[in-house]
C-alpha atoms as a PDB file:
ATOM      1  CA  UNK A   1     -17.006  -5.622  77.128  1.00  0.00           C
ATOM      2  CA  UNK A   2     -15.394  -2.223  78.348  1.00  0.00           C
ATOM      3  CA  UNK A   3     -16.370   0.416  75.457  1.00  0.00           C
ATOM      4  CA  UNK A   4     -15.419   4.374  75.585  1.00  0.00           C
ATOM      5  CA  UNK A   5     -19.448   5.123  76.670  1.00  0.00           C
ATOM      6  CA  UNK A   6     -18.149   3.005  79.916  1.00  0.00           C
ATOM      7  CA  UNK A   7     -15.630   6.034  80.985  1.00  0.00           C
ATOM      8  CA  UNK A   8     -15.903   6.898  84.815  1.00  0.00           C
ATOM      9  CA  UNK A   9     -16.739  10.446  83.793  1.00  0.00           C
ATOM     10  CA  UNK A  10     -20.182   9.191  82.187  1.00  0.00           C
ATOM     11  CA  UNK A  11     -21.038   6.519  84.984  1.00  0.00           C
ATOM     12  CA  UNK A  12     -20.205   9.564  87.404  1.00  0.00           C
ATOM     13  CA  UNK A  13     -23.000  11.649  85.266  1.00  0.00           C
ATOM     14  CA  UNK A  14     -25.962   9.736  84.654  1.00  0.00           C
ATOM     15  CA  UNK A  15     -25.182   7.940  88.841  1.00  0.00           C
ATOM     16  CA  UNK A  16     -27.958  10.336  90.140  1.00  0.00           C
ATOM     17  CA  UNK A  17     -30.503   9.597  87.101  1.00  0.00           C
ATOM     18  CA  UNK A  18     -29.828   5.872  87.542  1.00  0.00           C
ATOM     19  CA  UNK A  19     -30.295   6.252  91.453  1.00  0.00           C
ATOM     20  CA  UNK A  20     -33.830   7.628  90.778  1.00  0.00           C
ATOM     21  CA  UNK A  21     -34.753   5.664  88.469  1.00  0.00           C
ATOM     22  CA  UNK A  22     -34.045   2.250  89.883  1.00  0.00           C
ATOM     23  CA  UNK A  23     -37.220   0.404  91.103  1.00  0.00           C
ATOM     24  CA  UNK A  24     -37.282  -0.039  95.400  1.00  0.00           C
ATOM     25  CA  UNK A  25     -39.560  -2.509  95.550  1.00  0.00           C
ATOM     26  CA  UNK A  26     -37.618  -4.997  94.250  1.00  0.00           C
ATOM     27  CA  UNK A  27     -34.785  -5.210  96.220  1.00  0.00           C
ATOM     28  CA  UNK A  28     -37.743  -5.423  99.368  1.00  0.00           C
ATOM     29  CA  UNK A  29     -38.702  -8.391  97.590  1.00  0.00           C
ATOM     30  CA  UNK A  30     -35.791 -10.424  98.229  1.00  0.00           C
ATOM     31  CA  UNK A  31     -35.974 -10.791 101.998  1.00  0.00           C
ATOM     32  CA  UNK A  32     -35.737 -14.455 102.889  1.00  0.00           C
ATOM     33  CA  UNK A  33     -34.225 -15.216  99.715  1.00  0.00           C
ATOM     34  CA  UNK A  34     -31.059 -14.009 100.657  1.00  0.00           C
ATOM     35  CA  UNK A  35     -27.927 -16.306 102.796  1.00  0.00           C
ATOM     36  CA  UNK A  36     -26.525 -13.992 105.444  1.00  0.00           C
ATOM     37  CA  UNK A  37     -23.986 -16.337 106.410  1.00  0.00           C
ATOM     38  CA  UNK A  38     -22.445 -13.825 105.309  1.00  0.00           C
ATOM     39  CA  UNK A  39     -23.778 -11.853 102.639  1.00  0.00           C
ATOM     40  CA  UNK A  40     -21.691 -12.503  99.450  1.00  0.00           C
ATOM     41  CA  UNK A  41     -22.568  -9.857  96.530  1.00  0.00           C
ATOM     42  CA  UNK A  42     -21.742 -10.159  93.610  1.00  0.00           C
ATOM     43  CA  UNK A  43     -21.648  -7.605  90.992  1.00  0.00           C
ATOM     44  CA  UNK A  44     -21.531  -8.086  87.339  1.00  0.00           C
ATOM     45  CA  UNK A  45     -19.882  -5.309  84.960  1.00  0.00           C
ATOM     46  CA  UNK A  46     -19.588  -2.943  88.444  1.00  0.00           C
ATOM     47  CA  UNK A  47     -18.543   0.297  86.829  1.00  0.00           C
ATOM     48  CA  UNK A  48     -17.370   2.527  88.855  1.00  0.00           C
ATOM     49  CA  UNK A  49     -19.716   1.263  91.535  1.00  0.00           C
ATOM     50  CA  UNK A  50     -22.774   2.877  91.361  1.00  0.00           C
ATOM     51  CA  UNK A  51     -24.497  -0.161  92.081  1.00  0.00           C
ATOM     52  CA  UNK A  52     -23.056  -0.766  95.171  1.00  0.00           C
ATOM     53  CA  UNK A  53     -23.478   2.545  96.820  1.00  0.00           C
ATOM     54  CA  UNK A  54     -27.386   2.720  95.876  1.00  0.00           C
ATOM     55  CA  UNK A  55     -28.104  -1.197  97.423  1.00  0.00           C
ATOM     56  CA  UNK A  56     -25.513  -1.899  99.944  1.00  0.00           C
ATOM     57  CA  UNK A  57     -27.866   0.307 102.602  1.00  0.00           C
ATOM     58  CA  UNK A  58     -31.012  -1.396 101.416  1.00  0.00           C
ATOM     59  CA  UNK A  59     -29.784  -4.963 102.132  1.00  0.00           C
ATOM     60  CA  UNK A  60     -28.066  -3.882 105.271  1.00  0.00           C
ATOM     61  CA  UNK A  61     -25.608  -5.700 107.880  1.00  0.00           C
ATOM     62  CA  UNK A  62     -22.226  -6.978 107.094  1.00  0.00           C
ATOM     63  CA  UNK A  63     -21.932  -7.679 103.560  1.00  0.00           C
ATOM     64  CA  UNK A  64     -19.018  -8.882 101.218  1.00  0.00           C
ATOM     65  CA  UNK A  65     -19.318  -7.646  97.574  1.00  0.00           C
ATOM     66  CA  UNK A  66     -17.183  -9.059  95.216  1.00  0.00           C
ATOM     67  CA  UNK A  67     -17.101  -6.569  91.937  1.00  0.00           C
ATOM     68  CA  UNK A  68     -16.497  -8.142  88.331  1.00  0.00           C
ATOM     69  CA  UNK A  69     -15.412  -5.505  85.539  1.00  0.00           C
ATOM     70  CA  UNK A  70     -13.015  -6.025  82.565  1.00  0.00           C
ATOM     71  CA  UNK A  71     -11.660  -2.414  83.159  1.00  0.00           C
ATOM     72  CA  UNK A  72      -9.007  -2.215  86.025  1.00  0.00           C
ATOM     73  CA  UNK A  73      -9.317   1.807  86.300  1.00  0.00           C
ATOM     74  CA  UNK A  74     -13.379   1.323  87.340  1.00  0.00           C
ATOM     75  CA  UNK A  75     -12.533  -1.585  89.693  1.00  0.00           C
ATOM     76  CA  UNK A  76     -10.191   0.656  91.274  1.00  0.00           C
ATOM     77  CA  UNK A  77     -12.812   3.408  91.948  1.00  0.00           C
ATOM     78  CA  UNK A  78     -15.320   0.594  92.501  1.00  0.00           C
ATOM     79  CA  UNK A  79     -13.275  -0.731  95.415  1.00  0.00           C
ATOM     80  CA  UNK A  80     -12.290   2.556  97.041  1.00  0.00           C
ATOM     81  CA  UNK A  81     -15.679   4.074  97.011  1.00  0.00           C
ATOM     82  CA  UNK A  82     -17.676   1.084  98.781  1.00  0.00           C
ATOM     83  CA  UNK A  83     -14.897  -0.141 101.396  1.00  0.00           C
ATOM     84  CA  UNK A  84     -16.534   0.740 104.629  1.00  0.00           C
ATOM     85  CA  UNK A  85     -19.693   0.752 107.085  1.00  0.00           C
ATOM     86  CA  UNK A  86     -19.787  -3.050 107.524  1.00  0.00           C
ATOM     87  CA  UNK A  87     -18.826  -3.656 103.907  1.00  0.00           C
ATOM     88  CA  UNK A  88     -15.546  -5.420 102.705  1.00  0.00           C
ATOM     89  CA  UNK A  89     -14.882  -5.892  98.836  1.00  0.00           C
ATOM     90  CA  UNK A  90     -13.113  -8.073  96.479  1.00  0.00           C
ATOM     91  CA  UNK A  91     -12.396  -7.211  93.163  1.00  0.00           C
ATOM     92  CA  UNK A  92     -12.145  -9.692  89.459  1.00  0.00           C
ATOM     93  CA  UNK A  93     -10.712  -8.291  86.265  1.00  0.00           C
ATOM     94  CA  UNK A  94     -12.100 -10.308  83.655  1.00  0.00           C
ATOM     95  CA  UNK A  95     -14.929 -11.577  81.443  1.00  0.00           C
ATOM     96  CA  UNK A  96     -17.976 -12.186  83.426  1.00  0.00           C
ATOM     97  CA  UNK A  97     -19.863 -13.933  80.918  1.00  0.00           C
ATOM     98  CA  UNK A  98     -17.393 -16.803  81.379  1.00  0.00           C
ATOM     99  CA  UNK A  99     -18.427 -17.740  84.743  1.00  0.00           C
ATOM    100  CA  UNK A 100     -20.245 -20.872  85.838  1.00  0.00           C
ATOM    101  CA  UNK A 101     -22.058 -21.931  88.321  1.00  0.00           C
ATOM    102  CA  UNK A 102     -19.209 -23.319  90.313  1.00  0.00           C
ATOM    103  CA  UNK A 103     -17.800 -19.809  90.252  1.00  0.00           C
ATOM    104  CA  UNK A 104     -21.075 -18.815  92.180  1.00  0.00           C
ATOM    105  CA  UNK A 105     -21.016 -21.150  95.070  1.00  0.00           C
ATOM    106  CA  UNK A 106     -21.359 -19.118  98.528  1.00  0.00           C
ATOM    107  CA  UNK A 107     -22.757 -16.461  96.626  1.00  0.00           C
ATOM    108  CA  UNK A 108     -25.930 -14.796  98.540  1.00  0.00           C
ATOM    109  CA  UNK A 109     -27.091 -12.533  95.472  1.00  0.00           C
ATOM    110  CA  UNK A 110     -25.525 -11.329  91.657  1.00  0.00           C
ATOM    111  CA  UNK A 111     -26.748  -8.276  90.731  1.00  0.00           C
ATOM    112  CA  UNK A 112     -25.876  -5.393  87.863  1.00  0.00           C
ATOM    113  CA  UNK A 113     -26.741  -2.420  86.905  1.00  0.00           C
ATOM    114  CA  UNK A 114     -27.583  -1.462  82.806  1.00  0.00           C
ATOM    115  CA  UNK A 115     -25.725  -5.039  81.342  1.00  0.00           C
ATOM    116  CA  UNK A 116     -28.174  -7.229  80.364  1.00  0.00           C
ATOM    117  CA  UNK A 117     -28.738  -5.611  76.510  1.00  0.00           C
ATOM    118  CA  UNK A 118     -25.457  -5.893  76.242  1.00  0.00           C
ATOM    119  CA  UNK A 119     -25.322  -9.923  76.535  1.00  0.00           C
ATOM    120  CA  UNK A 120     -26.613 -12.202  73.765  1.00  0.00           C
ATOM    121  CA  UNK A 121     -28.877 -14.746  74.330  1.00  0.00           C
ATOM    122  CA  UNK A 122     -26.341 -17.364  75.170  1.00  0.00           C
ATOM    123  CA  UNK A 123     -24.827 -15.423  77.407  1.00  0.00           C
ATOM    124  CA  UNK A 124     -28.111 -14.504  79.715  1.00  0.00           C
ATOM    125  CA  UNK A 125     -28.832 -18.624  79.119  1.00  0.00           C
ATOM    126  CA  UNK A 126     -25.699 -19.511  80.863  1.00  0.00           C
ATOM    127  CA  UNK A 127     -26.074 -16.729  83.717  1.00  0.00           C
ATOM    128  CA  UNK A 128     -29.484 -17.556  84.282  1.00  0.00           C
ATOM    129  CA  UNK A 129     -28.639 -21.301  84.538  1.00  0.00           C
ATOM    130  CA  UNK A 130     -25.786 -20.482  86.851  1.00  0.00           C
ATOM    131  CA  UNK A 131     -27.776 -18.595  89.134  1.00  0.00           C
ATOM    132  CA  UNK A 132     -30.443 -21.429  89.174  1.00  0.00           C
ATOM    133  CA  UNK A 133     -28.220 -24.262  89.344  1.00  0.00           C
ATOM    134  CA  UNK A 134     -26.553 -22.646  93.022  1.00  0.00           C
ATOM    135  CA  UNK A 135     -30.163 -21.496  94.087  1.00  0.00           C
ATOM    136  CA  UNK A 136     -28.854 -17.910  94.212  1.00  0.00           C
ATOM    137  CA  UNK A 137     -31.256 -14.523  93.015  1.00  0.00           C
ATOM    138  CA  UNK A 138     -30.262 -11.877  90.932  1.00  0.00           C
ATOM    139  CA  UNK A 139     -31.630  -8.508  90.645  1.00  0.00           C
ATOM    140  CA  UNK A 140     -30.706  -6.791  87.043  1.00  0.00           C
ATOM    141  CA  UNK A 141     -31.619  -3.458  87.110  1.00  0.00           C
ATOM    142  CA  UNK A 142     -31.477  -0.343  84.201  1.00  0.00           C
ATOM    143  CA  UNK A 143     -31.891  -2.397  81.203  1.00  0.00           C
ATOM    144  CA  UNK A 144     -33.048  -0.826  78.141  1.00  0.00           C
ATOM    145  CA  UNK A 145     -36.650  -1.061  77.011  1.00  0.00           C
ATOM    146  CA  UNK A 146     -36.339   0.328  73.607  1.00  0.00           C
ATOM    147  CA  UNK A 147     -38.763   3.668  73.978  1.00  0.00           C
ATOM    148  CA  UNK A 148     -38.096   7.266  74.860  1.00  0.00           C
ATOM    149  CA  UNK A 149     -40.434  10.025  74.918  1.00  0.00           C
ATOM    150  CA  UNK A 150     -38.991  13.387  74.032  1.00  0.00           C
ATOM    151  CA  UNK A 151     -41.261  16.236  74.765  1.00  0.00           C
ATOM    152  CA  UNK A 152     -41.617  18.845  72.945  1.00  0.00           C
ATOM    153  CA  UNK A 153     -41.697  16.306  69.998  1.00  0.00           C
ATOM    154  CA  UNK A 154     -39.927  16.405  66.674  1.00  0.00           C
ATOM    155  CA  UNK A 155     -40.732  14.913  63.015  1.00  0.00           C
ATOM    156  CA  UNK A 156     -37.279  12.625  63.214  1.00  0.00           C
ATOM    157  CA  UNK A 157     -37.719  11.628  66.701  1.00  0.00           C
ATOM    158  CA  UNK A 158     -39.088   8.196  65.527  1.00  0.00           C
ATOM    159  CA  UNK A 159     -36.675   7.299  62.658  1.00  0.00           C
ATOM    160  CA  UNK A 160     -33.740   8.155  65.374  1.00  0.00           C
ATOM    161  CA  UNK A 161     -35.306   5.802  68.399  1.00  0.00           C
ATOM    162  CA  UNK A 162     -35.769   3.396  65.193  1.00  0.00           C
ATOM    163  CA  UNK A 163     -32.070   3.676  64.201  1.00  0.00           C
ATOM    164  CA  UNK A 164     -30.738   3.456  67.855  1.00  0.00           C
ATOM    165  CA  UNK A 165     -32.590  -0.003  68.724  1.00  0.00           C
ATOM    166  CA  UNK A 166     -31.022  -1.832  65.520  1.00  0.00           C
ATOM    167  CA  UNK A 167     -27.794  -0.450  66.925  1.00  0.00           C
ATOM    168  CA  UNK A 168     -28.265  -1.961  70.351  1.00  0.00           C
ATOM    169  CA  UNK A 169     -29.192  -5.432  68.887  1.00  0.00           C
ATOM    170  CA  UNK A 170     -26.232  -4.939  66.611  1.00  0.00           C
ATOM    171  CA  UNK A 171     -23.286  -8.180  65.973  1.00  0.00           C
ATOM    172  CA  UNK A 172     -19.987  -7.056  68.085  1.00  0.00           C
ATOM    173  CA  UNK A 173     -16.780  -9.099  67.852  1.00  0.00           C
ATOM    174  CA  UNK A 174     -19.857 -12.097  66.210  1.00  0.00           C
ATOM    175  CA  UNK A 175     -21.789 -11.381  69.393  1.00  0.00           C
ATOM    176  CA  UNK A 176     -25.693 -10.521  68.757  1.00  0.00           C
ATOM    177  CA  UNK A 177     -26.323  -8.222  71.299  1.00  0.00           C
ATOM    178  CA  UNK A 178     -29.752  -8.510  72.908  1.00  0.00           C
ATOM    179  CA  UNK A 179     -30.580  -4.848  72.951  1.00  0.00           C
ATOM    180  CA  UNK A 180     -34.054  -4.112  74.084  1.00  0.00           C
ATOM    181  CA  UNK A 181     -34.609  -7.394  73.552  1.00  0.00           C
ATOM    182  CA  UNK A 182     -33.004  -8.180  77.021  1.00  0.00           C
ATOM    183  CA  UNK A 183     -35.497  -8.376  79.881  1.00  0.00           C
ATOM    184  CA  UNK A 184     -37.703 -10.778  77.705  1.00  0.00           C
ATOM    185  CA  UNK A 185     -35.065 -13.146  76.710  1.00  0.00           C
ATOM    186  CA  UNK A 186     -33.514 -13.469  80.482  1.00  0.00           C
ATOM    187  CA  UNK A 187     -36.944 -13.493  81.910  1.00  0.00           C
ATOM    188  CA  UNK A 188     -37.448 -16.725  79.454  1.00  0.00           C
ATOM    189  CA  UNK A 189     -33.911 -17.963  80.476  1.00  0.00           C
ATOM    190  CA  UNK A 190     -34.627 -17.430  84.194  1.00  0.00           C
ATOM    191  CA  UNK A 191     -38.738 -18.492  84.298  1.00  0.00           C
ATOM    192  CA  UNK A 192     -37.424 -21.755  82.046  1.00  0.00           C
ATOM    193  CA  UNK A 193     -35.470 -23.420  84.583  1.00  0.00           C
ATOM    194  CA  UNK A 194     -38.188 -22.944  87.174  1.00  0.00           C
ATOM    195  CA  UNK A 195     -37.280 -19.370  89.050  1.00  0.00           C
ATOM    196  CA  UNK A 196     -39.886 -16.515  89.524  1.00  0.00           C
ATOM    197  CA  UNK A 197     -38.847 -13.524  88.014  1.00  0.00           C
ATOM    198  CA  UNK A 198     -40.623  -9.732  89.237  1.00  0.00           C
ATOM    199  CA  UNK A 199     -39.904  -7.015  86.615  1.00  0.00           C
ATOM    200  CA  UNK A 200     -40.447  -2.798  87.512  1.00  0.00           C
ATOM    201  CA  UNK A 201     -40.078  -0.234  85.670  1.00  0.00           C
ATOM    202  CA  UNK A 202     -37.445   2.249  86.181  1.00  0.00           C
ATOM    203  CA  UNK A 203     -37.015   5.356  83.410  1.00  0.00           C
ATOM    204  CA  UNK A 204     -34.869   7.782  83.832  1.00  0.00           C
ATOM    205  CA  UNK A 205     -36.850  11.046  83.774  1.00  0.00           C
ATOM    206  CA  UNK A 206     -34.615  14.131  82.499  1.00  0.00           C
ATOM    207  CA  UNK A 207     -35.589  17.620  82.671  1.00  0.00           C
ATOM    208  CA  UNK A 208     -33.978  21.101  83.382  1.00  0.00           C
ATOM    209  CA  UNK A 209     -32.204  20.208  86.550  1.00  0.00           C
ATOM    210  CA  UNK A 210     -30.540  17.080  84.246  1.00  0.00           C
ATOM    211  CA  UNK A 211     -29.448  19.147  80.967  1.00  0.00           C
ATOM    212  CA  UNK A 212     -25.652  18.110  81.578  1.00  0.00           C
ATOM    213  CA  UNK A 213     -26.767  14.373  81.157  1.00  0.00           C
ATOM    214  CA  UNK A 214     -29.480  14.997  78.683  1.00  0.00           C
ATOM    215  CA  UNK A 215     -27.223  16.499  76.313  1.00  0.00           C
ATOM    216  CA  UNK A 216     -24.474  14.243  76.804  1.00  0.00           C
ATOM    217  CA  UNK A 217     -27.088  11.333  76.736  1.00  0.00           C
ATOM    218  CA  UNK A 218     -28.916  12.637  73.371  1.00  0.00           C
ATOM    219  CA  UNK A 219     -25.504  13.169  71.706  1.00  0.00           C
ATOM    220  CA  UNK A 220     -24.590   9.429  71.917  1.00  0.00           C
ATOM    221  CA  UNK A 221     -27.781   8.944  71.524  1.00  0.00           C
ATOM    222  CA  UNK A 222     -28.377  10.398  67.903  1.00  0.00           C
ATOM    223  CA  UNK A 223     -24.384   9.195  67.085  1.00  0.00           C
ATOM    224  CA  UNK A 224     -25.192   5.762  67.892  1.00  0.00           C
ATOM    225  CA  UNK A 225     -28.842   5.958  65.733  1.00  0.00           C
ATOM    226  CA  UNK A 226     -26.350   7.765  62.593  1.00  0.00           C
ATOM    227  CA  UNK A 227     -23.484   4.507  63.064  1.00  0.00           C
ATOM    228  CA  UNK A 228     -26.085   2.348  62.180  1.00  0.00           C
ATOM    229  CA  UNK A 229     -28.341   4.251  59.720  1.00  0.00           C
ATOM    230  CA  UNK A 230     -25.866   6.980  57.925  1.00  0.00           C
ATOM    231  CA  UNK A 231     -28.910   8.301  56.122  1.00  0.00           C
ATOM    232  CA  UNK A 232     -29.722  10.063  59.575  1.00  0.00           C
ATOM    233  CA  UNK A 233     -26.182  11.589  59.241  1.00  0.00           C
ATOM    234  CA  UNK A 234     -27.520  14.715  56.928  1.00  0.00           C
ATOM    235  CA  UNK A 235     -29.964  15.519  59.476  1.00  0.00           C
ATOM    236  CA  UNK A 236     -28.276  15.332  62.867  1.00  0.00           C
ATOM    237  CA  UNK A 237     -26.577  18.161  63.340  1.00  0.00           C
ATOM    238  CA  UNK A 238     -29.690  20.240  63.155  1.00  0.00           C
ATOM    239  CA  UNK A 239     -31.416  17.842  64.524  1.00  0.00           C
ATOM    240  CA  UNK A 240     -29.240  18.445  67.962  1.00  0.00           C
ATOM    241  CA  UNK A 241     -29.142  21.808  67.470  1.00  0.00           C
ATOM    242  CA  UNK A 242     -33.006  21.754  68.049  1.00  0.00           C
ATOM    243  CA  UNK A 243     -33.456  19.238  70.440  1.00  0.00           C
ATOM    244  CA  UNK A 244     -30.437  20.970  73.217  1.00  0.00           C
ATOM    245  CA  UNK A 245     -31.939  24.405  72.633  1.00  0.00           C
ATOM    246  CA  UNK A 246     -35.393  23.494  73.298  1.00  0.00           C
ATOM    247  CA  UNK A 247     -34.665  22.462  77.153  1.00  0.00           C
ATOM    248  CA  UNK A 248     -36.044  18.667  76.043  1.00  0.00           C
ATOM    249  CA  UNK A 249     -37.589  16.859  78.694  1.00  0.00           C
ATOM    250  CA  UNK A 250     -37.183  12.367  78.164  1.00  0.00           C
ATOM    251  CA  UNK A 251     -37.935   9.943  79.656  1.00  0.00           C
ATOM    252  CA  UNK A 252     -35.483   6.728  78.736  1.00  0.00           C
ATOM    253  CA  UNK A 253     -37.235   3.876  79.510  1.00  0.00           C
ATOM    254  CA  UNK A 254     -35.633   0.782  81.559  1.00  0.00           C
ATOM    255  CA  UNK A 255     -36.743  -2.171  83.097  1.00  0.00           C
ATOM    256  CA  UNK A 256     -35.513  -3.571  86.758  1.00  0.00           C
ATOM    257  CA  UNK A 257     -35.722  -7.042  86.642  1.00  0.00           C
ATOM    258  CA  UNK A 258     -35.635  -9.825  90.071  1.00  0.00           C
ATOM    259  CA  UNK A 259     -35.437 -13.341  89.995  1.00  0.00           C
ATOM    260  CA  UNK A 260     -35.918 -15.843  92.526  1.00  0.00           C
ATOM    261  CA  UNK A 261     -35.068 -19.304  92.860  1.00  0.00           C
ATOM    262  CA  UNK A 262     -37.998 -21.854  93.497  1.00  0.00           C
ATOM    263  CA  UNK A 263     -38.268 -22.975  96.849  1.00  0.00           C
ATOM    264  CA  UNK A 264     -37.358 -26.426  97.560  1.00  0.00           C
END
């Protein structure tokens, strides 16, 4: 599911906005939930990492993370960047919505960072009854809510958020993508087979000392909302042109999400 908005230059970007933004409590939550004989991570669509570096010190101790991307050239930054201080790694080039529950066996907690909206509904089915069926939690975090606030506000700031969200849910390769729709379906998926599931918050809040990722973010922002309604087309240049000489402030709104298996 590697797609040019994956390139390490943007994960590198928007790291420090998704490092913010990402909810603490959550990971707290998982305490006795997680087998430390060893600690077996696993990481779904990895990146470039990010992941890694912002939870390996908050579950602490020796931990083995095993990272699962389709793109070689992130699992090779993935890998380099989180060898070290009690942590080994592994790394799987391939498609991580193929595996199974047998593929999860020995694993103490999945985990990834901004991937759920881009599963279908089948997809976060079978994960969720993978992780259920081998009694293993998963923390999902940065998945998109479907609302940003962009201050100071403009006329066409509703029609564009409209426009965007249809292009999140939109059919790839005949795969529905869940889009916004995300946390709610895999909260179903997860909560149906019996596990608890904790959601947070987590927006990314951009300002002044952001206006690198802001622009970059609003640009593919505004070209994804134009792909899927070309009417907007007419009006986004000056649209931009208003919005990155203003100094916009957002706030892109995300949702962590935890689930837990039931306790035997």
């Amino acid at each position: 599911m590697t797609t040019p908005g994956f390139a390490p230059e943007w994960l590198s970007l928007r790291e420090s906005a998704d490092a913010d933004a990402r909810s603490t409590e959550l990971p707290e939550l998982l305490g006795p939930a997680l087998n430390r004989d060893p600690l077996v991570v696993r990481d779904l669509g990895c990146g470039t990492g990010s992941m890694g570096r912002w939870l390996a010190g908050r579950l602490g101790g020796v931990q083995h993370w095993v990272l699962h991307d389709r793109d070689p050239r992130l699992l090779d930054l993935a890998g380099a960047s989180m060898t070290g201080h009690g942590v080994t790694v592994q790394t799987r080039e391939g498609d991580l919505t193929a595996l199974r529950a047998a593929d999860l066996e020995g694993t103490s907690l999945v985990t990834a960072s901004a991937l759920l909206d881009l599963l279908t509904d089948d997809e976060v089915n079978g994960l969720a009854a993978a992780c259920v069926e081998v009694g293993v939690p998963a923390l999902f975090t940065l998945s998109v809510a479907g609302k940003v606030e962009l201050d100071p506000a403009d006329p066409l700031d509703a029609a564009f958020q409209e426009a965007f969200n249809a292009h999140q849910r939109r059919v790839v390769d005949g795969r529905r993508l869940l889009g916004p729709d995300a946390v709610a379906a895999t909260t179903s998926a997860f909560e149906t087979r019996g596990a608890q599931v904790v959601t947070r918050p987590s927006p990314w809040r951009l300002g002044a000392d952001q206006a690198a990722l802001t622009a970059q973010w609003l640009r593919g922002w505004v070209a994804a909302a134009c792909e899927q309604d070309p009417a907007l087309a007419a009006d986004a240049p000056a649209y931009l042109e208003r919005r990155l000489a203003g100094g916009s402030r957002v706030v892109v709104h995300h949702t962590d999400l935890l689930a837990l298996p039931r306790a035997d």
